[in-house]
PDB file of N, CA and C in Angstrom:
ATOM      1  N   UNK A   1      50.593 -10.510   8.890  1.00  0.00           N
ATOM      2  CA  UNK A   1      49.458 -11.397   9.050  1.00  0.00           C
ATOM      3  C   UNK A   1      48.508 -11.167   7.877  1.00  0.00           C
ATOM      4  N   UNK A   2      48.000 -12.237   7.040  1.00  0.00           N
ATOM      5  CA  UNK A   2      47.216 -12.094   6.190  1.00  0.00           C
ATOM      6  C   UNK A   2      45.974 -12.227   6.602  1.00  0.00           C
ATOM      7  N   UNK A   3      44.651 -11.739   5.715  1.00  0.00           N
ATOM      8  CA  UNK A   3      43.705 -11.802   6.104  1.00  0.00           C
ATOM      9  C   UNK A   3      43.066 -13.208   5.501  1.00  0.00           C
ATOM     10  N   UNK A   4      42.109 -13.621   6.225  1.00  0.00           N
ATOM     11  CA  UNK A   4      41.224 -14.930   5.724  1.00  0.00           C
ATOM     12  C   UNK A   4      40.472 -14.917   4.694  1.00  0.00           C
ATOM     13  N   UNK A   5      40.581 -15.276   3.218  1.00  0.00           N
ATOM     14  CA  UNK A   5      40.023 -15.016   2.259  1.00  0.00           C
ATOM     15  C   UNK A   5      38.614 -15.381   2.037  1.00  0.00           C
ATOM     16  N   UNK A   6      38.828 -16.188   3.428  1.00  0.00           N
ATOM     17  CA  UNK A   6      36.780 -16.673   3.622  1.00  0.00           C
ATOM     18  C   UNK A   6      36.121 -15.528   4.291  1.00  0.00           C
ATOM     19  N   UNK A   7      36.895 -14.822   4.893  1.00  0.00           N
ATOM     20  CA  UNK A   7      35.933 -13.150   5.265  1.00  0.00           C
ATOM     21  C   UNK A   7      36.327 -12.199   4.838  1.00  0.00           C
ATOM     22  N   UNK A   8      35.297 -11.698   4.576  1.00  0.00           N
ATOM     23  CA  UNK A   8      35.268 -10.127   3.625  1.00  0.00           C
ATOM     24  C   UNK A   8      33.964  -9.941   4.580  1.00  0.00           C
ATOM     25  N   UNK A   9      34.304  -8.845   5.238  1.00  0.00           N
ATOM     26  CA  UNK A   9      33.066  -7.833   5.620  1.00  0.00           C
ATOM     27  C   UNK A   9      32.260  -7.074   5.014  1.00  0.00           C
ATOM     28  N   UNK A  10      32.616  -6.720   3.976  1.00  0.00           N
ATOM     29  CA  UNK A  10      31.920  -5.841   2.508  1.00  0.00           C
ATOM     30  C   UNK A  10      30.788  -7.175   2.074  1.00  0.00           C
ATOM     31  N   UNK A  11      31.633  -8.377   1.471  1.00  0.00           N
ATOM     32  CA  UNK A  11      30.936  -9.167   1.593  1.00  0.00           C
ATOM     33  C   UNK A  11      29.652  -9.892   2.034  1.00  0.00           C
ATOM     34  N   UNK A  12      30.117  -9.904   3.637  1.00  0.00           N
ATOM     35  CA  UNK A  12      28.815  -9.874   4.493  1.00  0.00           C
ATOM     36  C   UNK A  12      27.640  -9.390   4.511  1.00  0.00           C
ATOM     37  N   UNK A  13      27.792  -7.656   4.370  1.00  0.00           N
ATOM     38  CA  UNK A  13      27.566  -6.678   4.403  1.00  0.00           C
ATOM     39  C   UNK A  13      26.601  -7.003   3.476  1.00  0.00           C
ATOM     40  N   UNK A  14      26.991  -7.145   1.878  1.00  0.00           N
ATOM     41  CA  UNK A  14      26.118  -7.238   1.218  1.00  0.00           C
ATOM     42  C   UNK A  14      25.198  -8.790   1.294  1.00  0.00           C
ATOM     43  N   UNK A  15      25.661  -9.707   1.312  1.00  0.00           N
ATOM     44  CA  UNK A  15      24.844 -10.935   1.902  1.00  0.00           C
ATOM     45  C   UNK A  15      23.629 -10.547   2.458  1.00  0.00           C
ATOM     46  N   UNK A  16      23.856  -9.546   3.707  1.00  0.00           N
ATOM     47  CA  UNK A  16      23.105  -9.361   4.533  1.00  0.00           C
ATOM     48  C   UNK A  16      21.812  -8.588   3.744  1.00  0.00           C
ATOM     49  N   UNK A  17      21.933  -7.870   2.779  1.00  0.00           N
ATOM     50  CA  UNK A  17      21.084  -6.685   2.165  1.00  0.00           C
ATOM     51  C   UNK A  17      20.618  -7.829   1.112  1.00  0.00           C
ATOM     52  N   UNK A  18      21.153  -8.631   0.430  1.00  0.00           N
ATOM     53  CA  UNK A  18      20.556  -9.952  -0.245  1.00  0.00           C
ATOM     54  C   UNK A  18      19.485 -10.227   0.261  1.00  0.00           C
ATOM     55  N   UNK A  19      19.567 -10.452   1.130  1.00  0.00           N
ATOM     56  CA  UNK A  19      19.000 -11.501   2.347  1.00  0.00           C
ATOM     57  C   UNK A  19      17.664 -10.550   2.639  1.00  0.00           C
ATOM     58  N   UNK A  20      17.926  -9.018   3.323  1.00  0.00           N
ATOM     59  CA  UNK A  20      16.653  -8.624   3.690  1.00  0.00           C
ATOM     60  C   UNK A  20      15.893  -8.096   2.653  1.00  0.00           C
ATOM     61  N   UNK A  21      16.469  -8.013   0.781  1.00  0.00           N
ATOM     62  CA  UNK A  21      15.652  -8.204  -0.221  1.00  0.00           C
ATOM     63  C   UNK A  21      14.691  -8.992  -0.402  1.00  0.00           C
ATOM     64  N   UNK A  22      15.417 -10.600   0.015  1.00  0.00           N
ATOM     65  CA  UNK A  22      14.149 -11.087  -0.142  1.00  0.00           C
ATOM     66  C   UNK A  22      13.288 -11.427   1.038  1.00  0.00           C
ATOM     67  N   UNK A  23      13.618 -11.584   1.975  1.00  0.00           N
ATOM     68  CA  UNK A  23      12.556 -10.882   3.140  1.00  0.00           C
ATOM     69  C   UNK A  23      12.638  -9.794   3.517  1.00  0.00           C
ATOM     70  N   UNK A  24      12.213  -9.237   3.497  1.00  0.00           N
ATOM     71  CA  UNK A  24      12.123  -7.350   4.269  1.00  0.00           C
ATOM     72  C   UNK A  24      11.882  -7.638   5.087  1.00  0.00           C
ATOM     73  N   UNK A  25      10.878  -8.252   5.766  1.00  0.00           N
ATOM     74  CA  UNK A  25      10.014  -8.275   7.218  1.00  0.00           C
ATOM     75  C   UNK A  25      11.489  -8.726   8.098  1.00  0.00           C
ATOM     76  N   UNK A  26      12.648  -8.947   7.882  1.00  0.00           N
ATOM     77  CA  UNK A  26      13.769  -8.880   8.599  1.00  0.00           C
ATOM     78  C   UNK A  26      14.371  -8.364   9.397  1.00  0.00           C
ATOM     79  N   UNK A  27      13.833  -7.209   8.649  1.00  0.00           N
ATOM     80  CA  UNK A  27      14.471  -5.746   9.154  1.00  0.00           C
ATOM     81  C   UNK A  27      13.598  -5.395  10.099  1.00  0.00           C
ATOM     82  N   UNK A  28      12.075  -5.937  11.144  1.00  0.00           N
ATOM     83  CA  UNK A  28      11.474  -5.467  11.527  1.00  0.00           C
ATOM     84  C   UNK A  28      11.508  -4.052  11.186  1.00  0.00           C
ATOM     85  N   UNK A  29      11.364  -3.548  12.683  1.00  0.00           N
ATOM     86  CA  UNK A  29      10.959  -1.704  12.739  1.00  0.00           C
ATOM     87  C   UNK A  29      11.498  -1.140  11.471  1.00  0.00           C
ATOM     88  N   UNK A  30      13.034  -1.353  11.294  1.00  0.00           N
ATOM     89  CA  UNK A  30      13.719  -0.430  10.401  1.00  0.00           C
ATOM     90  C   UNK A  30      13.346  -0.843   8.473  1.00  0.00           C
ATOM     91  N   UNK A  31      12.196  -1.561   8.247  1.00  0.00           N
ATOM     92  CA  UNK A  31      11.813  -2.157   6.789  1.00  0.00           C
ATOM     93  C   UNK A  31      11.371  -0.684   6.590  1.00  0.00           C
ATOM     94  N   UNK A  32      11.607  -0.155   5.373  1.00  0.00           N
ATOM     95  CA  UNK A  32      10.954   1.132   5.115  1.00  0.00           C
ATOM     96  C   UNK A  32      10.449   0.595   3.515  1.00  0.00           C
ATOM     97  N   UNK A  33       9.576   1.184   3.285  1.00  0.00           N
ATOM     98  CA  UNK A  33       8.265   1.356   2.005  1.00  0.00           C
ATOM     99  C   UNK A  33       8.206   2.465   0.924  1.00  0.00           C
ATOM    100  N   UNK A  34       7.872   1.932  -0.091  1.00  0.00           N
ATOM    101  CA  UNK A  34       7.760   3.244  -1.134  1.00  0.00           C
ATOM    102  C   UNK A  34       5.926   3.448  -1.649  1.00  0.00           C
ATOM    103  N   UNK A  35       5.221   2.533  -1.266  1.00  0.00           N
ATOM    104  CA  UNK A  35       3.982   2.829  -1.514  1.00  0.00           C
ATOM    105  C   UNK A  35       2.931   2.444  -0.392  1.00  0.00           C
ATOM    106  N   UNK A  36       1.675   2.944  -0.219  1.00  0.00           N
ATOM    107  CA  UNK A  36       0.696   2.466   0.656  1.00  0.00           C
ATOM    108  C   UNK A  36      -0.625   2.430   0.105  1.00  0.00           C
ATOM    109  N   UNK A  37      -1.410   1.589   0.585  1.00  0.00           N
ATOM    110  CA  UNK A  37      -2.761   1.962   0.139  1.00  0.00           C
ATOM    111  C   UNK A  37      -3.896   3.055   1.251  1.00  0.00           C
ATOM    112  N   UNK A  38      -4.029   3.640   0.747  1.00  0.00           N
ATOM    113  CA  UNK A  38      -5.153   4.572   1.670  1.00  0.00           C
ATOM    114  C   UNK A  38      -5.908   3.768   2.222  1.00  0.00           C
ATOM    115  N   UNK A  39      -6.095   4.134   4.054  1.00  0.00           N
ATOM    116  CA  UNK A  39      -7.043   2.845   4.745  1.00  0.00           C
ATOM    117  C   UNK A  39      -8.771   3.852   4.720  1.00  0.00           C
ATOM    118  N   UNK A  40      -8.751   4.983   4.169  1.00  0.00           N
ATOM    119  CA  UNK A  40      -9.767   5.905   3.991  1.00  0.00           C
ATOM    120  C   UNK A  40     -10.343   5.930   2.636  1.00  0.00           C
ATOM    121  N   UNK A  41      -9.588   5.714   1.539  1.00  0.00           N
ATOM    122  CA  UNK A  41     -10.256   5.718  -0.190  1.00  0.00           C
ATOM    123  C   UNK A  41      -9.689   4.494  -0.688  1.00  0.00           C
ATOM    124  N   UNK A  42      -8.673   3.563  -0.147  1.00  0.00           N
ATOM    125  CA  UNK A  42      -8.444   2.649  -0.647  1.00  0.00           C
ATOM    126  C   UNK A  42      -7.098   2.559  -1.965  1.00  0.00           C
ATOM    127  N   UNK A  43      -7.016   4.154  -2.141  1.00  0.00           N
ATOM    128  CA  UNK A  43      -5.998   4.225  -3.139  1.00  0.00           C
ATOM    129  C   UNK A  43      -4.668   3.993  -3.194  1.00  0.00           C
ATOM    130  N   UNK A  44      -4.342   3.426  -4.426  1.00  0.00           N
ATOM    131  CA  UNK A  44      -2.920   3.177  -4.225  1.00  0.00           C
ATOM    132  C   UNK A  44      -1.777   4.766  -4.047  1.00  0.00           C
ATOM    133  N   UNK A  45      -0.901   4.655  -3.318  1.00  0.00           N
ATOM    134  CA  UNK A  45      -0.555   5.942  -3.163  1.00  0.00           C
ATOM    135  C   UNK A  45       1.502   5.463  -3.454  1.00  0.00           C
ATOM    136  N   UNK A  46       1.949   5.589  -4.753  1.00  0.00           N
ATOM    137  CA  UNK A  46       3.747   5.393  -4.563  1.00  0.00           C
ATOM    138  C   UNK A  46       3.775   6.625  -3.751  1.00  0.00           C
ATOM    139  N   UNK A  47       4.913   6.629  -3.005  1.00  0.00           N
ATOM    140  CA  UNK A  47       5.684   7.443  -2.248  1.00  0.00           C
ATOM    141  C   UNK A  47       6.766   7.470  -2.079  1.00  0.00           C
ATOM    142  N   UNK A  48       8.166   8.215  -1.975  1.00  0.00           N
ATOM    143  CA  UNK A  48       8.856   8.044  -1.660  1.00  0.00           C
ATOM    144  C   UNK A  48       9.281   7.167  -0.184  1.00  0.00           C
ATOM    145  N   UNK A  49      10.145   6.956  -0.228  1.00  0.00           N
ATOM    146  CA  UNK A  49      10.960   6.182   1.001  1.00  0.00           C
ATOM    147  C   UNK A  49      10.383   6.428   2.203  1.00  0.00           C
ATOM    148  N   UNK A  50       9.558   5.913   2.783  1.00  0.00           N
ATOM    149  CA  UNK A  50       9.166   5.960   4.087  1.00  0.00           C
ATOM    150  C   UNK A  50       9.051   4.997   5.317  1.00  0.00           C
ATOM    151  N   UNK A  51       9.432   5.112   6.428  1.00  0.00           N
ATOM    152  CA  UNK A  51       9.632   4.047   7.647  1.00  0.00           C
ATOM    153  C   UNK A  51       8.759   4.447   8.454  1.00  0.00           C
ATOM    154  N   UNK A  52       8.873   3.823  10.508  1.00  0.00           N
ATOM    155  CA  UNK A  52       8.698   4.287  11.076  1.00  0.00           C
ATOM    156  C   UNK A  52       8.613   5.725  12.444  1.00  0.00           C
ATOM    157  N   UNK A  53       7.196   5.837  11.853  1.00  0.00           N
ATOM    158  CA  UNK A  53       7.042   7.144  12.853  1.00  0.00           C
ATOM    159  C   UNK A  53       7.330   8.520  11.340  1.00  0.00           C
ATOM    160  N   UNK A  54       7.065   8.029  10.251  1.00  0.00           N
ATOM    161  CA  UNK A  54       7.510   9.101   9.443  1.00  0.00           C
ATOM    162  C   UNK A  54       5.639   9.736   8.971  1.00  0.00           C
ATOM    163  N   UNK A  55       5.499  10.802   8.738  1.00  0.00           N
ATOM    164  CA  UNK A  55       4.231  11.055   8.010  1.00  0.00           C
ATOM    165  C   UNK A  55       4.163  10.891   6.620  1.00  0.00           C
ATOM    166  N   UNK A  56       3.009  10.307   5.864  1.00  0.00           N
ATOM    167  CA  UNK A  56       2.599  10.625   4.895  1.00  0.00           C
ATOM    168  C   UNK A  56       1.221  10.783   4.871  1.00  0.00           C
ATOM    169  N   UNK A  57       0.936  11.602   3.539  1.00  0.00           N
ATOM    170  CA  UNK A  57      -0.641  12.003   2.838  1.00  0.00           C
ATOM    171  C   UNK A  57      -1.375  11.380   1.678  1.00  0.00           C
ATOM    172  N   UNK A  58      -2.514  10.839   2.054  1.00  0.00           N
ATOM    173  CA  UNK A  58      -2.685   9.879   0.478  1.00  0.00           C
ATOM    174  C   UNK A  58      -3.001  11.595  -0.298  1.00  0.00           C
ATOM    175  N   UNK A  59      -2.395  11.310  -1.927  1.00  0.00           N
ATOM    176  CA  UNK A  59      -2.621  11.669  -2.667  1.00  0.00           C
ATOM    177  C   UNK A  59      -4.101  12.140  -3.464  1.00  0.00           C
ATOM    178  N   UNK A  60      -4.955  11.239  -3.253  1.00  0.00           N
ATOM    179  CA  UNK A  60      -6.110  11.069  -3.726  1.00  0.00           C
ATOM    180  C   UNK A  60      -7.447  11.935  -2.731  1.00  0.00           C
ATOM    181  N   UNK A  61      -7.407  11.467  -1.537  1.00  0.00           N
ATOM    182  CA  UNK A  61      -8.346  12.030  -0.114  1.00  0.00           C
ATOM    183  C   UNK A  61      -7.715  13.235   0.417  1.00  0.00           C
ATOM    184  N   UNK A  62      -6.344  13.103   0.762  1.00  0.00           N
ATOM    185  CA  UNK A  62      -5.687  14.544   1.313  1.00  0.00           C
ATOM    186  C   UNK A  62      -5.508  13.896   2.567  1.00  0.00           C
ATOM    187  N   UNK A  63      -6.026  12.867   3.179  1.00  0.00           N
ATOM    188  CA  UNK A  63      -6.385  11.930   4.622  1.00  0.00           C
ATOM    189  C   UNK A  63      -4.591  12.139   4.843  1.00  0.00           C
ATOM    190  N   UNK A  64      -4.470  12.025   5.911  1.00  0.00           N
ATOM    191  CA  UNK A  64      -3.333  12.181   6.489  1.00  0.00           C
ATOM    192  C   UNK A  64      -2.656  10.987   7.452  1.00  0.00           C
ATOM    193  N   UNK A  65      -1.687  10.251   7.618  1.00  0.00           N
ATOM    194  CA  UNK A  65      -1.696   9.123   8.241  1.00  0.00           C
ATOM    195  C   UNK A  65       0.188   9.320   8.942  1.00  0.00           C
ATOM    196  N   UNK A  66       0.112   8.503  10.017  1.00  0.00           N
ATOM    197  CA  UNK A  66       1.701   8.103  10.971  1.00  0.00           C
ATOM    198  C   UNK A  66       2.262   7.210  10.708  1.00  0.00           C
ATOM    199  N   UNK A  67       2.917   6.545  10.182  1.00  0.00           N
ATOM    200  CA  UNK A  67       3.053   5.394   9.912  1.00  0.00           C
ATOM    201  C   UNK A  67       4.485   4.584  11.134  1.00  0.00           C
ATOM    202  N   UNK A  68       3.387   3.544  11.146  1.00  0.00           N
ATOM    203  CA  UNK A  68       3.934   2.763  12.309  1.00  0.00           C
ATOM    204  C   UNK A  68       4.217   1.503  11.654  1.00  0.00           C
ATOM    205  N   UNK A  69       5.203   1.233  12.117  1.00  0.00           N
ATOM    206  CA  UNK A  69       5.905  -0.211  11.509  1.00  0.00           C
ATOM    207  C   UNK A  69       5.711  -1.286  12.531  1.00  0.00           C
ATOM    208  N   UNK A  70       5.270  -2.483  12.336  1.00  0.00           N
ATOM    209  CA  UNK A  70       5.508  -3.173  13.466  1.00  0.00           C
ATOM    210  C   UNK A  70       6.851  -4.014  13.369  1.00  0.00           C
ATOM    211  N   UNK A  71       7.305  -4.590  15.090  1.00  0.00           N
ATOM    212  CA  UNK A  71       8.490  -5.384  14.950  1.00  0.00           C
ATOM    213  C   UNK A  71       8.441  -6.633  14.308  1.00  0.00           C
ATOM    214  N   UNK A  72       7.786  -7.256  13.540  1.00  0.00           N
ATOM    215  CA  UNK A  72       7.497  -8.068  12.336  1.00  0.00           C
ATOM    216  C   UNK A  72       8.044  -7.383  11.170  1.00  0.00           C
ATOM    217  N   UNK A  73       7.785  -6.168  10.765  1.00  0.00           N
ATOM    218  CA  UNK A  73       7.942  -5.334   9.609  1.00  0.00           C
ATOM    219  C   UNK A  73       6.643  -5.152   8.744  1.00  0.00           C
ATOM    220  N   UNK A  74       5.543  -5.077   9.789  1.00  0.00           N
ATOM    221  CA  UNK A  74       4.382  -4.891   8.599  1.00  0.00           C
ATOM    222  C   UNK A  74       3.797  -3.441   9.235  1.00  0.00           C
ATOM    223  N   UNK A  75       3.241  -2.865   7.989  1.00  0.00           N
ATOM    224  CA  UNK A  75       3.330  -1.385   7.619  1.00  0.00           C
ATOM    225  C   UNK A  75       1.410  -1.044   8.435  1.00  0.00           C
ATOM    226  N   UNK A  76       1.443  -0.598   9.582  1.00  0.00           N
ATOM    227  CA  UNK A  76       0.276  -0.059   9.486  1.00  0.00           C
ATOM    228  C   UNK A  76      -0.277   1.410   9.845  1.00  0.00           C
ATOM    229  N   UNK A  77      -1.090   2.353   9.338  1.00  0.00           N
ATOM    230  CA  UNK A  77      -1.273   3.564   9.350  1.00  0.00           C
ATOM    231  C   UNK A  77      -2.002   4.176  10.579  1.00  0.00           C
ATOM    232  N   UNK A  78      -1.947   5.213  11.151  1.00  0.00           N
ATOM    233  CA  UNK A  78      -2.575   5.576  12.230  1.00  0.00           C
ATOM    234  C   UNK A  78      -3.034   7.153  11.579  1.00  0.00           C
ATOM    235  N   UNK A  79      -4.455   7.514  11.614  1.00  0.00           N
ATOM    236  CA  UNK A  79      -4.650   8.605  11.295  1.00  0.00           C
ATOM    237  C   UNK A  79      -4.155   9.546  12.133  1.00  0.00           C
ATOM    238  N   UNK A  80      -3.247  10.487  11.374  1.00  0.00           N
ATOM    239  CA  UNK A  80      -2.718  12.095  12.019  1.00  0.00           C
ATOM    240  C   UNK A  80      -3.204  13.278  12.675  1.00  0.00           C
TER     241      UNK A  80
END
């Protein structure tokens, strides 16, 4: 039995990562971030790879934050 040359799962696979490139907010909960702005000094802060329920520290204040993702995929901070 041959396979259907109209499916490739690898394929898909990547379609799919196409796809939540150009919307992220796709991915609800699971959209993860590489930067934030401090909701305490306002600063821009890059960071490595971060999602929900993960901690980070702005750089600038030392302020400490939870980060909660909503099921939309938008990024908001809860002080720690």
């Amino acid at each position: 039995m041959s396979k259907d040359p109209r499916f490739d799962a690898g394929a898909m696979h990547e379609h799919e990562e196409d796809e939540a490139k150009k919307d992220p907010r796709r991915l609800g909960r699971k959209r993860m971030f590489d930067e934030f702005e401090c909701p305490t000094c306002s600063a821009h802060n890059p960071f490595t790879e971060f999602g929900d329920n993960d901690e980070v520290t702005c750089g600038y204040c030392g302020a400490y934050f939870i980060v909660k993702i909503t099921d939309e995929g938008d990024l908001t901070l809860r002080e720690g």
